[in-house]
Protein backbone atom coordinates (compact mmCIF):
# COMPACT_ATOMS: atom_id res chain seq x y z
CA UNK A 1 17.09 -17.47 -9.69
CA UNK A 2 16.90 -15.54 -6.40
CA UNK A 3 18.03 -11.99 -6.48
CA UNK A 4 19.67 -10.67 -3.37
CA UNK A 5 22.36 -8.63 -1.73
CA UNK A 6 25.03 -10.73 -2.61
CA UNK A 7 25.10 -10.84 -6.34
CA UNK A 8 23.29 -8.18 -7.37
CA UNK A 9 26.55 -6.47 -8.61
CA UNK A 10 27.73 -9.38 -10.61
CA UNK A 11 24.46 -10.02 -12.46
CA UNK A 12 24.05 -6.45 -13.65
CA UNK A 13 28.08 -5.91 -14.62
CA UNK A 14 28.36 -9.53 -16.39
CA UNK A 15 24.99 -9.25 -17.96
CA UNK A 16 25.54 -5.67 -18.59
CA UNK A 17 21.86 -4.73 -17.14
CA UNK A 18 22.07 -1.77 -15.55
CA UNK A 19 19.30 -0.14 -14.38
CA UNK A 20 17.64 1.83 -16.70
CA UNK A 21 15.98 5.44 -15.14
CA UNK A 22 13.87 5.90 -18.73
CA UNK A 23 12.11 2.45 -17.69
CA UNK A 24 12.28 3.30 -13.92
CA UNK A 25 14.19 0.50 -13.42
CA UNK A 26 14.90 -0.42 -9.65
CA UNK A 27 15.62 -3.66 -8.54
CA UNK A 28 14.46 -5.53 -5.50
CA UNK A 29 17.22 -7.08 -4.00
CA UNK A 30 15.05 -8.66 -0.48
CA UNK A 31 14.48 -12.23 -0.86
CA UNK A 32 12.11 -12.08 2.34
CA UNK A 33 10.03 -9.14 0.66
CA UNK A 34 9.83 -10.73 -2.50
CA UNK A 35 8.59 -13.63 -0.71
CA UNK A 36 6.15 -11.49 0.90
CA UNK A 37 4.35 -9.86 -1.87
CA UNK A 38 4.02 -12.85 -4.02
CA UNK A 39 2.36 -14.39 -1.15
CA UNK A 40 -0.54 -11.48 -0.74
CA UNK A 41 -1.10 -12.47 -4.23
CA UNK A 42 -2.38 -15.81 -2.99
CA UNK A 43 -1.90 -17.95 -6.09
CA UNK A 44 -3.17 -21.14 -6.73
CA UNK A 45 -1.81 -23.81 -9.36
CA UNK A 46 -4.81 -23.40 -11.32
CA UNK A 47 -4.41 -19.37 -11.55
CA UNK A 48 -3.27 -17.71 -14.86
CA UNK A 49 -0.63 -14.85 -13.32
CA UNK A 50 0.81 -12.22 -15.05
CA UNK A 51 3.55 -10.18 -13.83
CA UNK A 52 3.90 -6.60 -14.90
CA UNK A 53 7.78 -5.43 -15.64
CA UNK A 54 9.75 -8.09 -13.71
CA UNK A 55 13.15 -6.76 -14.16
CA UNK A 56 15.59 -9.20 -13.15
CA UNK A 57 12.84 -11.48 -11.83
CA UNK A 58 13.24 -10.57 -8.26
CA UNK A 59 9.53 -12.14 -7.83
CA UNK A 60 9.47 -13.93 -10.90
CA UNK A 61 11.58 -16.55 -8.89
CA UNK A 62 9.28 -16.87 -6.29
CA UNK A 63 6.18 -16.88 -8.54
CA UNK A 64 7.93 -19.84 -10.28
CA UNK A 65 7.90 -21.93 -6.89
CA UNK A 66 4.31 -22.37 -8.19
CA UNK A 67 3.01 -24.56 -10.28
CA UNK A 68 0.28 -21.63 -11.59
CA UNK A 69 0.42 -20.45 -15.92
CA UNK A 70 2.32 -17.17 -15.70
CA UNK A 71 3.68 -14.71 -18.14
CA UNK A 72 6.01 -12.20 -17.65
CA UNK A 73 5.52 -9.19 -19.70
CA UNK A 74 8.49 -6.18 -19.69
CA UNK A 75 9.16 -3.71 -22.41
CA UNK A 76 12.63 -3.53 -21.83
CA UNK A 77 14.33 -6.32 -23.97
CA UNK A 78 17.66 -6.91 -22.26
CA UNK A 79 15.44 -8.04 -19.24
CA UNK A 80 13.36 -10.24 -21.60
CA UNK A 81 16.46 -11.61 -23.25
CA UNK A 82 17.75 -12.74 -19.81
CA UNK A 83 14.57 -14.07 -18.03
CA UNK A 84 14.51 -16.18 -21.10
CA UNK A 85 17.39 -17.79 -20.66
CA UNK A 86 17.43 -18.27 -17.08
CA UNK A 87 13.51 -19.76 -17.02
CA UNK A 88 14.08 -21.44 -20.18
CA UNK A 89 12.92 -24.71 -18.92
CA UNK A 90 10.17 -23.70 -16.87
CA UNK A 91 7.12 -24.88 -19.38
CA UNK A 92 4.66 -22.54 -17.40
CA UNK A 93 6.45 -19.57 -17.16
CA UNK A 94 6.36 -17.34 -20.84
CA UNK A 95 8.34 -14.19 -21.29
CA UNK A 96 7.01 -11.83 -23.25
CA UNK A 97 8.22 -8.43 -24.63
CA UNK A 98 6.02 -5.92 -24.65
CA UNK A 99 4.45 -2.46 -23.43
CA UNK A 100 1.85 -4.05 -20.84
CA UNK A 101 -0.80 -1.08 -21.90
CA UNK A 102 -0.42 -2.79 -24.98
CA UNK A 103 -1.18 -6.44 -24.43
CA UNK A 104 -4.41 -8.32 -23.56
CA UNK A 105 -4.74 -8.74 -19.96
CA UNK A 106 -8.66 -10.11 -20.34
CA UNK A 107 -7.38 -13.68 -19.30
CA UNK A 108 -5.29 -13.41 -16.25
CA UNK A 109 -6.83 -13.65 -12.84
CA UNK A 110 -4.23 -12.86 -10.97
CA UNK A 111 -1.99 -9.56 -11.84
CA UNK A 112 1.44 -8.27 -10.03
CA UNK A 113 4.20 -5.80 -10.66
CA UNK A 114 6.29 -2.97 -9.27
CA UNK A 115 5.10 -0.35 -11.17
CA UNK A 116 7.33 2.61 -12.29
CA UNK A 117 6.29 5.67 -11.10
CA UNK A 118 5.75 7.96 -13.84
CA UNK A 119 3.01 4.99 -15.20
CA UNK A 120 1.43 3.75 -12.20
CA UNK A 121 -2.05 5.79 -12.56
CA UNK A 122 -1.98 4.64 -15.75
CA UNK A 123 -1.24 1.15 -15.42
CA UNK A 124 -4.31 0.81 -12.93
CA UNK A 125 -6.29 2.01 -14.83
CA UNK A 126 -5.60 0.14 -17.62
CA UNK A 127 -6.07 -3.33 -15.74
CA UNK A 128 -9.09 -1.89 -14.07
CA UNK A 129 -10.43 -1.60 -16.90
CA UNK A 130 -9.53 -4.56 -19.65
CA UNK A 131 -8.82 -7.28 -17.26
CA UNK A 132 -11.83 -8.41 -17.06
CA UNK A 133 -11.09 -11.49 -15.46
CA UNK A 134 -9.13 -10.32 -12.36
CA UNK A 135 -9.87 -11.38 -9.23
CA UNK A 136 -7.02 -9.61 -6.99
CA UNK A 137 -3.48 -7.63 -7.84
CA UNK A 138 -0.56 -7.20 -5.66
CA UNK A 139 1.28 -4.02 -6.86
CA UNK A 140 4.56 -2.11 -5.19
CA UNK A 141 4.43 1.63 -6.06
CA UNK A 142 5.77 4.54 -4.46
CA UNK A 143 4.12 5.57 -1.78
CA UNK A 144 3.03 8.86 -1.86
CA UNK A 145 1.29 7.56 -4.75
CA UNK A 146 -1.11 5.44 -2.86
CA UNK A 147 -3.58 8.08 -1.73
CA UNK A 148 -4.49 8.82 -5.65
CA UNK A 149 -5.93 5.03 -5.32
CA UNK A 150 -6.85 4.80 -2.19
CA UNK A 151 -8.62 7.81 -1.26
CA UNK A 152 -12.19 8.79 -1.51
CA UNK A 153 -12.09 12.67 -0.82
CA UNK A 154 -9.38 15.30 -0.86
CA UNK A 155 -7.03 16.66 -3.16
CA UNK A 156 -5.59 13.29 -4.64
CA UNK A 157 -9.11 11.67 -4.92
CA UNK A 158 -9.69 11.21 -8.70
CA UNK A 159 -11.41 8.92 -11.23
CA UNK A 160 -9.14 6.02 -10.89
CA UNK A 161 -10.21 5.79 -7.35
CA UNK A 162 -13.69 5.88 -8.46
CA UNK A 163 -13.24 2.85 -10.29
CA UNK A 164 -11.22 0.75 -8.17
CA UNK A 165 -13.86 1.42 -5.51
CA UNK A 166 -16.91 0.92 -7.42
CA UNK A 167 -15.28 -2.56 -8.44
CA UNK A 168 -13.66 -3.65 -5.47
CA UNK A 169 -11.59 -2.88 -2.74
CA UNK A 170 -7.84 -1.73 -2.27
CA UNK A 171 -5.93 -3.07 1.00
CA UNK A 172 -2.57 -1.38 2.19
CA UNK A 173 -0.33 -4.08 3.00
CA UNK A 174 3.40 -3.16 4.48
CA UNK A 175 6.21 -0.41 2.92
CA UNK A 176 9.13 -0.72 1.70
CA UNK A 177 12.29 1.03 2.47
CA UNK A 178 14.47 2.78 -0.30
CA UNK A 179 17.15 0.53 0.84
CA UNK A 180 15.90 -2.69 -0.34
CA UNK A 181 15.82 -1.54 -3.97
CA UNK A 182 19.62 -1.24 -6.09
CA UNK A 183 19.65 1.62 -6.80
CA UNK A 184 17.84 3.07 -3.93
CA UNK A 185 15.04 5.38 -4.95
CA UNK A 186 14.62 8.55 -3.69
CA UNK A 187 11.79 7.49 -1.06
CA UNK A 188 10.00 4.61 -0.26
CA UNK A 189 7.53 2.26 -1.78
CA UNK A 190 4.07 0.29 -0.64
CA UNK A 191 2.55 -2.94 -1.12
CA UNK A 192 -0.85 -2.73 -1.66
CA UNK A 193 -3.89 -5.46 -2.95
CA UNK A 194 -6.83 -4.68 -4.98
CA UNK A 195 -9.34 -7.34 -4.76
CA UNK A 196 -12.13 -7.46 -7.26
CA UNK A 197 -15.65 -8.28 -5.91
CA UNK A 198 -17.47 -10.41 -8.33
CA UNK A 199 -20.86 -9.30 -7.83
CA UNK A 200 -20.49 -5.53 -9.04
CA UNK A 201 -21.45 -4.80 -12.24
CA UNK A 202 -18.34 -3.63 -14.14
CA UNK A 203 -20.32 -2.26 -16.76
CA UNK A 204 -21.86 0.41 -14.72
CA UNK A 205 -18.25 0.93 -12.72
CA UNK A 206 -16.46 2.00 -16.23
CA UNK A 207 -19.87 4.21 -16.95
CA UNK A 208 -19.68 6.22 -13.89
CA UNK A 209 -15.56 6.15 -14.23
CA UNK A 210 -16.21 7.74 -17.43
CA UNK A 211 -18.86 10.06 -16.19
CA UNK A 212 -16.29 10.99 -13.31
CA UNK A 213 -13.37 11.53 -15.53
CA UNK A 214 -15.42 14.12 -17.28
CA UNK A 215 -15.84 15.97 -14.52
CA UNK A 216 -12.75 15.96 -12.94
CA UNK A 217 -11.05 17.34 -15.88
CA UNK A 218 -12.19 20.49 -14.52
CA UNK A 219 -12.22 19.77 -10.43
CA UNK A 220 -12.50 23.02 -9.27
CA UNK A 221 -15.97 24.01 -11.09
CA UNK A 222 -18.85 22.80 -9.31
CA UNK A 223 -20.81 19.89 -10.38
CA UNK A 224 -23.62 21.76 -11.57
CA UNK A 225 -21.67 23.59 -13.93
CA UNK A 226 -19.78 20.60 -14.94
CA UNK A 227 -22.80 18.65 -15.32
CA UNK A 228 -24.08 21.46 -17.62
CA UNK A 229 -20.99 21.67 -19.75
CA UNK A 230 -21.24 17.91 -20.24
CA UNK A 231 -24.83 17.49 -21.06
CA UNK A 232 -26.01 21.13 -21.99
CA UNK A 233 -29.06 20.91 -20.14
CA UNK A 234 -29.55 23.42 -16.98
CA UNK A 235 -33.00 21.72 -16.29
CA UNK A 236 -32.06 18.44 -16.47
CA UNK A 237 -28.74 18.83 -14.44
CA UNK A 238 -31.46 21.08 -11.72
CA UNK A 239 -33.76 18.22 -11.92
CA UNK A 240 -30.54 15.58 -11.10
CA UNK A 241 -29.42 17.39 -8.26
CA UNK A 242 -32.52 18.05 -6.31
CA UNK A 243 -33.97 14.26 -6.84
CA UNK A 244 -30.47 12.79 -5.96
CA UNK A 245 -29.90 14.82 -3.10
CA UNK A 246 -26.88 16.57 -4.78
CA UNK A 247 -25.72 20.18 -3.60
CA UNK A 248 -25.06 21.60 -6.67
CA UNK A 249 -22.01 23.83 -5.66
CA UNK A 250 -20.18 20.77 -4.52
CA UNK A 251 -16.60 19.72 -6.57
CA UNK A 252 -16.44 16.77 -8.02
CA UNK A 253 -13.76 15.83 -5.07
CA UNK A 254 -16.77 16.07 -2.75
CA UNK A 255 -19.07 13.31 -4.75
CA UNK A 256 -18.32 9.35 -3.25
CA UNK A 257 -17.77 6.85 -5.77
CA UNK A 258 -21.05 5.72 -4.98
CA UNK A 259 -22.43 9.19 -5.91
CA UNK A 260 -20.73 8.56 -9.05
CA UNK A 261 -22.88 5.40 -9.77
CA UNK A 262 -26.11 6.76 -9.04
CA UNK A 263 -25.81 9.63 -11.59
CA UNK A 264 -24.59 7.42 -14.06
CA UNK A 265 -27.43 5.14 -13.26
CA UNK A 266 -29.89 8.53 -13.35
CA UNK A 267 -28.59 9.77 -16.79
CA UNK A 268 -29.37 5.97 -18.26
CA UNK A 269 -32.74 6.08 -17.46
């Protein structure tokens, strides 16, 4: 069922769904968007899709045009309730209700979702790091949020950047104004894809994301003296720095993904 302009208002008041602000609940109500992002998501019939808090199903319907497996997964169950009933006889299509940092995301290949704000870090993280069988997401999030994922220096630069660049890539497609949403959010939102590159070695991309987090917990210290406080050895972290080329009074803002890697790498050997 498409959700648009038009009956927006009698969905939510018959259904009684109104949007929830504790679930950051804001519902896309462009057809033509909707349409959009589902088709930067580029799915195929053989694809296993999941789709992360669809609400109403504002791109649920146009995910169903497809002939793909796909399973909806929202923790709110008065959405659940109602996507069951109006997909009911779609055989491909499962609704599931659940807390998606809490279900196993290891099979899908394909991941979308208009993430709600206070969870969006979070959330990527989370499928950066257990689904291990993604190949590219489409997500909508707010868009000052976007640097924190798409950034590789400055003050919004931070381990989950690390990550997603160590695995992959991250593509800014088109924003979206605060009036296509009921209710309209306070600003407005961006569509962005994150495509996986196969031939990285995830392994060593969650290492160095680990070995990142670490040091970020304390950004403003430099690396040497993070480095120390995480291995508690001065002549080893001396030893790192001057055979990696590492100025030891940089921040860990300063250090490139890449730089990231290559300690990890160092510290394994």
């Amino acid at each position: 069922m498409e959700i648009n302009r038009s009956n927006i208002n009698e969905i939510v008041t018959k259904a009684s769904l109104r949007p929830d602000k504790d679930y950051g609940q804001n519902f896309l109500v462009e057809p033509s968007i909707c349409d959009k992002i589902v088709g930067a998501l580029n799915i195929a019939e053989n694809d296993s899709v999941l789709e992360v808090g669809p609400g109403l199903g504002s791109l649920t319907h146009f995910i169903s045009l497809s002939n793909a497996k796909y399973d909806a997964v929202d923790i709110d169950p008065r959405m659940v309730n109602f996507l069951r009933v109006v997909y009911q006889d779609f055989s491909n299509i499962q609704i599931i209700e659940n807390d998606i940092r809490k279900h196993d995301v290891s099979k899908y290949n394909k991941i979308i979702g208009n993430l709600p704000y206070n969870i969006t870090t979070e959330t990527i993280q989370f499928f950066l790091t257990n689904a291990i069988s993604a190949k590219r997401m489409v997500f909508m999030i707010q868009n000052e949020a976007l640097n924190r994922f798409y950034d590789v220096k400055g003050k919004e630069y931070g381990p989950v950047s690390v990550l997603l660049h160590l695995l992959g890539s991250i593509e800014k497609l088109f924003v979206v104004k605060a009036g296509s949403f009921y209710p309209a959010p306070k600003c407005s939102s961006v569509v962005f894809a994150i495509t996986i590159d196969e031939n990285k070695n995830r392994e060593d991309a969650v290492g160095a994301f680990k070995l990142a987090k670490s040091l970020f917990l304390n950004r403003r210290k430099t690396i040497q003296n993070n480095l120390v406080n995480t291995l508690r050895d001065k002549e080893l972290v001396a030893k790192l720095c001057s055979d990696l080329g590492i100025n030891p009074l940089s921040r860990p803002e300063d250090l490139l993904p890449e730089t990231y890697l290559t300690i990890f790498k160092y510290l394994q050997k």
